[in-house]
PDB file of N, CA and C in Angstrom:
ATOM      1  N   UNK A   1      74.583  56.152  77.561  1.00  0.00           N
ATOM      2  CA  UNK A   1      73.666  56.349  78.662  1.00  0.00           C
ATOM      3  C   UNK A   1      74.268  57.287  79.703  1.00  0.00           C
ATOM      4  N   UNK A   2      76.198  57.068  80.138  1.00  0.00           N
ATOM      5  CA  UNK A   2      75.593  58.018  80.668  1.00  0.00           C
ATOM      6  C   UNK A   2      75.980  59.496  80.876  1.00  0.00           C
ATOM      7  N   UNK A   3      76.282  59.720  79.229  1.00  0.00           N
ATOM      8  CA  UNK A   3      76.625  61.317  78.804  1.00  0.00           C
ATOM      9  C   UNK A   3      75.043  61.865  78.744  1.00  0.00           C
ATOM     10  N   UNK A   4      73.749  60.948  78.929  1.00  0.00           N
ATOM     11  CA  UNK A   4      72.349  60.981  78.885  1.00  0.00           C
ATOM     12  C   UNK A   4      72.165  61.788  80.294  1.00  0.00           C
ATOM     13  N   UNK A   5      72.702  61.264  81.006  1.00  0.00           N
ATOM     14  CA  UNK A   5      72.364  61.505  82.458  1.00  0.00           C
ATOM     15  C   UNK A   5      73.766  62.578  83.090  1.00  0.00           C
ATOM     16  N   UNK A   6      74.560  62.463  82.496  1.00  0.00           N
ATOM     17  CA  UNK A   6      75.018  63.976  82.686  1.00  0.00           C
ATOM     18  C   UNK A   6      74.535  65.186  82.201  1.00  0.00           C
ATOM     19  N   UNK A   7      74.212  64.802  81.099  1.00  0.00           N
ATOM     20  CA  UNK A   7      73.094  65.985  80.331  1.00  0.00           C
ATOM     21  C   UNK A   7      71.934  66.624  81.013  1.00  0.00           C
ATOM     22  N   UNK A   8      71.481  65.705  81.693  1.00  0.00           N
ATOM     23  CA  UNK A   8      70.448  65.585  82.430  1.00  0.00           C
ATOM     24  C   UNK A   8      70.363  66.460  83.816  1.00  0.00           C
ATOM     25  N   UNK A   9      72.168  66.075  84.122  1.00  0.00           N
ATOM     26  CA  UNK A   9      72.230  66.871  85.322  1.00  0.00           C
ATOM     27  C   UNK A   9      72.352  68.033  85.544  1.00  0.00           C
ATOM     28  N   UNK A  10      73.536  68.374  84.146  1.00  0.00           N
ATOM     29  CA  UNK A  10      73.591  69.995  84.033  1.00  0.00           C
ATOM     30  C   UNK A  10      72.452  70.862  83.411  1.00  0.00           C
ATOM     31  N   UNK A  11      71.458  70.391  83.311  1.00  0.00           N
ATOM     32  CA  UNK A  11      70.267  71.505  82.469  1.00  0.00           C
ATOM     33  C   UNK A  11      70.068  72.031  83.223  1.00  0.00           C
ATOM     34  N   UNK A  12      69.507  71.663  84.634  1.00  0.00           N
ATOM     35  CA  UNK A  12      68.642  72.848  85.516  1.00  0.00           C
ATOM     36  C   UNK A  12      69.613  73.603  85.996  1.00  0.00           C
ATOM     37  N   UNK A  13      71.370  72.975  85.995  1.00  0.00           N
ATOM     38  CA  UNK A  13      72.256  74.514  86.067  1.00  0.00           C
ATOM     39  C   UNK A  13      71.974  75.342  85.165  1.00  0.00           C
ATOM     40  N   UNK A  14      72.198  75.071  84.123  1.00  0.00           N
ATOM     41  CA  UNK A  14      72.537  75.817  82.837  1.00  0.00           C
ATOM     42  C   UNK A  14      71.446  76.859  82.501  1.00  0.00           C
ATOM     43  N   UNK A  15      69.937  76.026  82.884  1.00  0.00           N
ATOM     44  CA  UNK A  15      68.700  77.137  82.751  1.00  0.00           C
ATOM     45  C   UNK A  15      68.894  78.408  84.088  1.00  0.00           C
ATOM     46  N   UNK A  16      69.348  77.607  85.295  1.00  0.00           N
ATOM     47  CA  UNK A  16      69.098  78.264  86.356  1.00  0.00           C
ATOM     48  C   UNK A  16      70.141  79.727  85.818  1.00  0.00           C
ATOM     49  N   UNK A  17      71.450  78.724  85.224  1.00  0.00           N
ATOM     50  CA  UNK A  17      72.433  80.674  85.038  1.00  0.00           C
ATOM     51  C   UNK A  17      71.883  81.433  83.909  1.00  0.00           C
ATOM     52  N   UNK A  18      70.993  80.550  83.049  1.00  0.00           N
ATOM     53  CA  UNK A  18      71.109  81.805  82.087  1.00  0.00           C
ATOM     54  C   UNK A  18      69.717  82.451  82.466  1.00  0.00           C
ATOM     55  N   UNK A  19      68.557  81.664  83.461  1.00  0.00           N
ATOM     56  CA  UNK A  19      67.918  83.134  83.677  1.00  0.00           C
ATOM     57  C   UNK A  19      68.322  84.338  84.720  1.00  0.00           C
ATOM     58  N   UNK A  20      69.572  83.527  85.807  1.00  0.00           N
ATOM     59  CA  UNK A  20      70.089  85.103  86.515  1.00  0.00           C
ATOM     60  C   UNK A  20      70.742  85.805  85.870  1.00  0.00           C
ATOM     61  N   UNK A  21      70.767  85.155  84.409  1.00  0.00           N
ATOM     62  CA  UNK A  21      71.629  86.389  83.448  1.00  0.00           C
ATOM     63  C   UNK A  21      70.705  87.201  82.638  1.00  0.00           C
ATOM     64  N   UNK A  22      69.726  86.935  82.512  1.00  0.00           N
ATOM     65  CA  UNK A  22      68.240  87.628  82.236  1.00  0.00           C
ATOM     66  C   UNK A  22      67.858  88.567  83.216  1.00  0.00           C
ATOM     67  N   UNK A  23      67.881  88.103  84.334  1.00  0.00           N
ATOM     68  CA  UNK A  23      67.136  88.513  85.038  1.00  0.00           C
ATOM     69  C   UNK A  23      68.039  89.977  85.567  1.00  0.00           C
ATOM     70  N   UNK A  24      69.356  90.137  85.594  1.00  0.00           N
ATOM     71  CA  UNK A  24      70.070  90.858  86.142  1.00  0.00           C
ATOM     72  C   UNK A  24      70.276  92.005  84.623  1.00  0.00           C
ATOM     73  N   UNK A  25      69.625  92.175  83.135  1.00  0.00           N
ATOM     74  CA  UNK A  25      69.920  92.960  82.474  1.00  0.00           C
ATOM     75  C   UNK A  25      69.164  93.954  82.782  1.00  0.00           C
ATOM     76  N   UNK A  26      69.653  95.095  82.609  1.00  0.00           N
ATOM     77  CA  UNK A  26      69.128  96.773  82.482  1.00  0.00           C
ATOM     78  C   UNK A  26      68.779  97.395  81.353  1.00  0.00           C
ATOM     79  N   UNK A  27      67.540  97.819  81.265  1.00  0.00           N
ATOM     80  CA  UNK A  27      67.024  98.983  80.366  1.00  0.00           C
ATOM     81  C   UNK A  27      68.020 100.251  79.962  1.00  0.00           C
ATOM     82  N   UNK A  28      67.968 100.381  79.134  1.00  0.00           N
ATOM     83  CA  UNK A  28      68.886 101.770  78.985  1.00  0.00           C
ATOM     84  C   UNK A  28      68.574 102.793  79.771  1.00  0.00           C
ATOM     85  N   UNK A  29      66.891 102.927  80.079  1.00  0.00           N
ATOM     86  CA  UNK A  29      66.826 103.756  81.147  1.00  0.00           C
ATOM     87  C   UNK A  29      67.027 103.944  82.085  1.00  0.00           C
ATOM     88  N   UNK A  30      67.254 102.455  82.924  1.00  0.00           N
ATOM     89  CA  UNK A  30      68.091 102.295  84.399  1.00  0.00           C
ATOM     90  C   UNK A  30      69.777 102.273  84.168  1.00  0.00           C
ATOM     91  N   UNK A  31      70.197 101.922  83.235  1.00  0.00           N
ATOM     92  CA  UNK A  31      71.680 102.048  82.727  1.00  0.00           C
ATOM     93  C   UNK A  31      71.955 103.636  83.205  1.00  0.00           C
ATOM     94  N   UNK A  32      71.405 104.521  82.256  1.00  0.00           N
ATOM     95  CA  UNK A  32      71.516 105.743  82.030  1.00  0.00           C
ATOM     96  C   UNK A  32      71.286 106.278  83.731  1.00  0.00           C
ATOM     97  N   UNK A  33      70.209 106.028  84.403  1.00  0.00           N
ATOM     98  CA  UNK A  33      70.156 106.246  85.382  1.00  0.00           C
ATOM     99  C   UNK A  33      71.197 105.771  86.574  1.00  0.00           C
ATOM    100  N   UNK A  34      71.629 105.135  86.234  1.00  0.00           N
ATOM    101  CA  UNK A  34      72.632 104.312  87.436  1.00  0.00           C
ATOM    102  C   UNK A  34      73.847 104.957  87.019  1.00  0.00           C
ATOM    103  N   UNK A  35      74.143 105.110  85.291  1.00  0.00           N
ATOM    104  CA  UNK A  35      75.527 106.291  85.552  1.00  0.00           C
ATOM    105  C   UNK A  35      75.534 107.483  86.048  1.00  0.00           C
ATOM    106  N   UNK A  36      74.080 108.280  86.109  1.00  0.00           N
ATOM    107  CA  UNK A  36      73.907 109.202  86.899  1.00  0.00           C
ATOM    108  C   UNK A  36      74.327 109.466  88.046  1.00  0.00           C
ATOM    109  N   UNK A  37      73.580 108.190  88.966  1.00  0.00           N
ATOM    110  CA  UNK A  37      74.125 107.955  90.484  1.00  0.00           C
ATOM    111  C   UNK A  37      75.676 108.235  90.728  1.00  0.00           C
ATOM    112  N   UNK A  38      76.294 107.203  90.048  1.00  0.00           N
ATOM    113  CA  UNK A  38      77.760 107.216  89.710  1.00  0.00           C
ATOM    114  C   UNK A  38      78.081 108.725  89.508  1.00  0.00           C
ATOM    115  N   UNK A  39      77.863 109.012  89.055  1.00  0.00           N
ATOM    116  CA  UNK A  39      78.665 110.642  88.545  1.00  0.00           C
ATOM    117  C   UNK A  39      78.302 111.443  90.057  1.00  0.00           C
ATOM    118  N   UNK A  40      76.833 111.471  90.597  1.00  0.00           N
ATOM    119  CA  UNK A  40      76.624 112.324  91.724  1.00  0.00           C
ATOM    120  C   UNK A  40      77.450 111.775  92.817  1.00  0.00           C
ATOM    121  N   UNK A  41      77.645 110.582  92.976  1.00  0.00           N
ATOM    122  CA  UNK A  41      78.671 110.329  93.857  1.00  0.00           C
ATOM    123  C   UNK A  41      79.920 110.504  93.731  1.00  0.00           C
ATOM    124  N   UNK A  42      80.350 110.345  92.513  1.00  0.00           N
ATOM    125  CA  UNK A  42      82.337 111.162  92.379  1.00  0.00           C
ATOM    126  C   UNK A  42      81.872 112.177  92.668  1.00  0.00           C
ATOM    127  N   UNK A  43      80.978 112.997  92.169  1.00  0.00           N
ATOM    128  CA  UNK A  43      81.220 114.270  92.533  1.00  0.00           C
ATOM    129  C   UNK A  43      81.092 114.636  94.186  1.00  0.00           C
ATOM    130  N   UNK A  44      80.233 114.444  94.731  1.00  0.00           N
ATOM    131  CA  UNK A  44      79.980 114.214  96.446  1.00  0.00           C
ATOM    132  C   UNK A  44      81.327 113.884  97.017  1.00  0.00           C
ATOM    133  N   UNK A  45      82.274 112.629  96.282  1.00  0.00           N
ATOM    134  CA  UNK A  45      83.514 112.753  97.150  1.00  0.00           C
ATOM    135  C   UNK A  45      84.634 113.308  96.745  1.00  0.00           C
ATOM    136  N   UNK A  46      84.485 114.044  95.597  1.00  0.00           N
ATOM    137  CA  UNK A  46      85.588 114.732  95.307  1.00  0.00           C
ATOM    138  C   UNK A  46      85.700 116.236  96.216  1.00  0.00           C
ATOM    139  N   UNK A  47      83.895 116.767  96.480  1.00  0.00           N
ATOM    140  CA  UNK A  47      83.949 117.888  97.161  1.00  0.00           C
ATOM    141  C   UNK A  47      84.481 117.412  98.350  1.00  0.00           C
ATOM    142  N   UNK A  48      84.330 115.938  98.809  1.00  0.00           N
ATOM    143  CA  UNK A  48      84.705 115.741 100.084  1.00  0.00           C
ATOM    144  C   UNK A  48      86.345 116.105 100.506  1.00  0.00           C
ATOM    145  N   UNK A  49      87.283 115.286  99.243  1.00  0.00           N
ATOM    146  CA  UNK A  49      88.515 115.372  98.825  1.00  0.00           C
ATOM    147  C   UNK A  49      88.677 117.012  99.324  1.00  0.00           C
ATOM    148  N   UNK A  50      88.052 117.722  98.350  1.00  0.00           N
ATOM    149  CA  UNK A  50      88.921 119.393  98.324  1.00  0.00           C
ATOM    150  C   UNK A  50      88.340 119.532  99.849  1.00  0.00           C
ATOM    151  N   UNK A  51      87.191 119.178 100.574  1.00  0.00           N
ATOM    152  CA  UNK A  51      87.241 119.639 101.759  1.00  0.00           C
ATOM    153  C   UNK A  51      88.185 119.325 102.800  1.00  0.00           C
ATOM    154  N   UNK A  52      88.482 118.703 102.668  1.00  0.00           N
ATOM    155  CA  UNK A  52      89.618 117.762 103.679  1.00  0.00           C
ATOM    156  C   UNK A  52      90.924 118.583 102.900  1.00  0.00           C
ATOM    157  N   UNK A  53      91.527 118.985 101.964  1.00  0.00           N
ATOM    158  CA  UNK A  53      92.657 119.472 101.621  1.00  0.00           C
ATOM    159  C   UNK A  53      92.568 120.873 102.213  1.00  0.00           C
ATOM    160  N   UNK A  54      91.418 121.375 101.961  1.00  0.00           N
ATOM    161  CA  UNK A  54      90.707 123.036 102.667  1.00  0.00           C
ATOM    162  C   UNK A  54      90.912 123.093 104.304  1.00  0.00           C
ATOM    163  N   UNK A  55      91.464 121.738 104.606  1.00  0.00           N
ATOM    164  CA  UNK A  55      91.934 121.970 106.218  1.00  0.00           C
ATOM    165  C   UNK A  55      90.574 121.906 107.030  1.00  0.00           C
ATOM    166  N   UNK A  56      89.321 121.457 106.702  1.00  0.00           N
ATOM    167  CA  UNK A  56      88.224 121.738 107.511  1.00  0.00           C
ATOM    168  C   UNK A  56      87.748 120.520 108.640  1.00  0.00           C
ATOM    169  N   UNK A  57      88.795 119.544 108.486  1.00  0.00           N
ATOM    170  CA  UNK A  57      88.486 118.270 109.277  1.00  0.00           C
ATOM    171  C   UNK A  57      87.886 117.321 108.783  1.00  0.00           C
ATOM    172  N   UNK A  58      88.314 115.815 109.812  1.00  0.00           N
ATOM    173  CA  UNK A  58      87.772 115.034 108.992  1.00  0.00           C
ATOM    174  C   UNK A  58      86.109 114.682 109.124  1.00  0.00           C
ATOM    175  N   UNK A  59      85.798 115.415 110.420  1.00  0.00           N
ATOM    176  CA  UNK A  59      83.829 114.715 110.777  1.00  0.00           C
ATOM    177  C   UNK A  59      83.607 115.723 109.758  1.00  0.00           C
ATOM    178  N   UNK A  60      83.822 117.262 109.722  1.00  0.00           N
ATOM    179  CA  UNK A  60      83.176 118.760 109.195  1.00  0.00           C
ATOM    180  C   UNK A  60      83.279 117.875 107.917  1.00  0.00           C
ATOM    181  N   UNK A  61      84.081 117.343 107.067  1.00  0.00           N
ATOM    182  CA  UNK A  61      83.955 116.965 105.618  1.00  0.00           C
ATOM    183  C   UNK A  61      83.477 115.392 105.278  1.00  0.00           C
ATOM    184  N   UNK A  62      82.933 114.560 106.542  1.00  0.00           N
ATOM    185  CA  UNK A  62      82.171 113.711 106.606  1.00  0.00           C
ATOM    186  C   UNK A  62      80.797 114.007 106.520  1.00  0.00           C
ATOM    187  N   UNK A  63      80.614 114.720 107.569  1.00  0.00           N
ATOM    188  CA  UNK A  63      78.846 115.239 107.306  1.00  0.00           C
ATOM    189  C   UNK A  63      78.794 115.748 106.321  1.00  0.00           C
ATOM    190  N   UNK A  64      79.372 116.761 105.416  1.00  0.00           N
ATOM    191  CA  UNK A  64      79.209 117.359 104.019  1.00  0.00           C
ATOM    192  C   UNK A  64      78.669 116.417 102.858  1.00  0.00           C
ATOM    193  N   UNK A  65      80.163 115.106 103.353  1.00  0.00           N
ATOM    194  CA  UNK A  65      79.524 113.478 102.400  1.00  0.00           C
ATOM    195  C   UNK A  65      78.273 113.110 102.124  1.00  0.00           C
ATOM    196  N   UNK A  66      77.949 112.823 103.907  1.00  0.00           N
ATOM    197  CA  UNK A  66      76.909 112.327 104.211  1.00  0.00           C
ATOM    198  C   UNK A  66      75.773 112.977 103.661  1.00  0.00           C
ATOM    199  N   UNK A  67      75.417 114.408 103.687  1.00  0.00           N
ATOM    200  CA  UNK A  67      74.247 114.927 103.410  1.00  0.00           C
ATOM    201  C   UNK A  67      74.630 114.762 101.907  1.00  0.00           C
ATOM    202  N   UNK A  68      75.671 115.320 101.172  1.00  0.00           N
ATOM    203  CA  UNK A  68      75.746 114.887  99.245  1.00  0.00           C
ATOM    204  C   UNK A  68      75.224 113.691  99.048  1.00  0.00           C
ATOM    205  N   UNK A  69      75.487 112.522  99.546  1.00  0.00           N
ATOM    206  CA  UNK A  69      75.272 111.338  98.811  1.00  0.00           C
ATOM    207  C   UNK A  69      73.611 110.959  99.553  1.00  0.00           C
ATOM    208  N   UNK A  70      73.072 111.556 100.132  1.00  0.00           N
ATOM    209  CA  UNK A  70      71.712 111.029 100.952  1.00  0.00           C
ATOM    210  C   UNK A  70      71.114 110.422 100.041  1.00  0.00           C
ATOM    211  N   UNK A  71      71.011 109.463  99.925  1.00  0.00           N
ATOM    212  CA  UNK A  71      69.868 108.884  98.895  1.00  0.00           C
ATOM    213  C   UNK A  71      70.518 108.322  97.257  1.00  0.00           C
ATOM    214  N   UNK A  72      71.409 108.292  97.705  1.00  0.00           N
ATOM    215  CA  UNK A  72      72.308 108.106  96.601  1.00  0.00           C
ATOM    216  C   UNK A  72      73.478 106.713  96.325  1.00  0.00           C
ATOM    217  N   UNK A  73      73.739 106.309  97.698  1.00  0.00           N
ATOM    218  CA  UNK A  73      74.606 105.533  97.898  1.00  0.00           C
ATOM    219  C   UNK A  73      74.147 104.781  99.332  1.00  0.00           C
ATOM    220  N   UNK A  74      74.500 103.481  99.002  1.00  0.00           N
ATOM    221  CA  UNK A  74      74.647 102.317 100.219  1.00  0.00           C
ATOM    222  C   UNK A  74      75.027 103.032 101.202  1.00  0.00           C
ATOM    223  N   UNK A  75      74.394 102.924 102.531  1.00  0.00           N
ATOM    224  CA  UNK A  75      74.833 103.171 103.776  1.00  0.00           C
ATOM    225  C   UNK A  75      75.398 104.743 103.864  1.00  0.00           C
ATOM    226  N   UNK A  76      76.361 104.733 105.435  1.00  0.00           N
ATOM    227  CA  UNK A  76      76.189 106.392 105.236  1.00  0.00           C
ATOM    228  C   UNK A  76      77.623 106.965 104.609  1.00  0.00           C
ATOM    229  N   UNK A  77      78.059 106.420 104.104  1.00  0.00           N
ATOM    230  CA  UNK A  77      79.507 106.521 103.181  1.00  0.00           C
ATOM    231  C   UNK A  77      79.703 106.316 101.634  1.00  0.00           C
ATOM    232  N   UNK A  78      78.451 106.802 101.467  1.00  0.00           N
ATOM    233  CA  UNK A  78      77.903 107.002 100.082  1.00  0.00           C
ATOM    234  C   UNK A  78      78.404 105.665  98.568  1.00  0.00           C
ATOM    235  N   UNK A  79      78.816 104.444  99.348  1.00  0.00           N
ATOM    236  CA  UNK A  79      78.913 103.362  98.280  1.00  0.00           C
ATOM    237  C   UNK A  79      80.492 103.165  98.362  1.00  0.00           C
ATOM    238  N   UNK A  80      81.140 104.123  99.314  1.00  0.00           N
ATOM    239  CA  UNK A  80      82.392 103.719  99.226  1.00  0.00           C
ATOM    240  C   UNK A  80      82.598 104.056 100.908  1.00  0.00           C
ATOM    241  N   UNK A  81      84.224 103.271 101.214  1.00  0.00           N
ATOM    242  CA  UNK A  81      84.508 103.325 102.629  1.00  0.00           C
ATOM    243  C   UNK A  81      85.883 102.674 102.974  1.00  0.00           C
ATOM    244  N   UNK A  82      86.667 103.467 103.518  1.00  0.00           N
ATOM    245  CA  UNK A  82      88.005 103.419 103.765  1.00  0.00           C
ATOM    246  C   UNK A  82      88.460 103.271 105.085  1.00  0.00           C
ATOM    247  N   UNK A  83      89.707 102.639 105.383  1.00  0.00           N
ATOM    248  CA  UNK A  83      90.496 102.720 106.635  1.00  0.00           C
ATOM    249  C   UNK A  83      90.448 104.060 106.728  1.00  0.00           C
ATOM    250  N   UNK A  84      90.958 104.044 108.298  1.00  0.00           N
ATOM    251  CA  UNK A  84      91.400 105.507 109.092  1.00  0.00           C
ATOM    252  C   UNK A  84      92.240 104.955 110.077  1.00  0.00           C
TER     253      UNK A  84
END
């Protein structure tokens, strides 16, 4: 009885994780699309990288960020964000 009622208790966990594990899979077409994102953003901060080595400052190669990643990345630091 009461491996009955432990049974009992863990189902609505067990349903509850495996549909946020449903619920969180991707189409190949959003896959494919989301490595996209990914790639436009290394690339956005790598130009950022050579700008900042190019001696141009750090706001002049912030706004450069900012406008590359517009629409592309969380907030205005394009999905990534560091000490200073």
């Amino acid at each position: 009885m009461k491996k009955l009622f432990t049974a009992l208790a863990l189902a609505p966990l067990l349903l509850a994780g495996a549909l946020a594990h449903a619920q969180g899979a991707h189409s190949d077409k959003e896959t494919k699309a989301d490595a996209e994102r990914h790639r436009s953003m290394a690339a956005a901060h790598e130009a950022a990288a050579k700008c900042l080595e190019a001696g141009k400052g750090h706001d002049t190669c912030q706004k450069e960020l900012q406008a590359a990643c517009k629409g592309l990345g969380i907030g205005k630091y394009c999905g990534m964000r560091h000490m200073h």
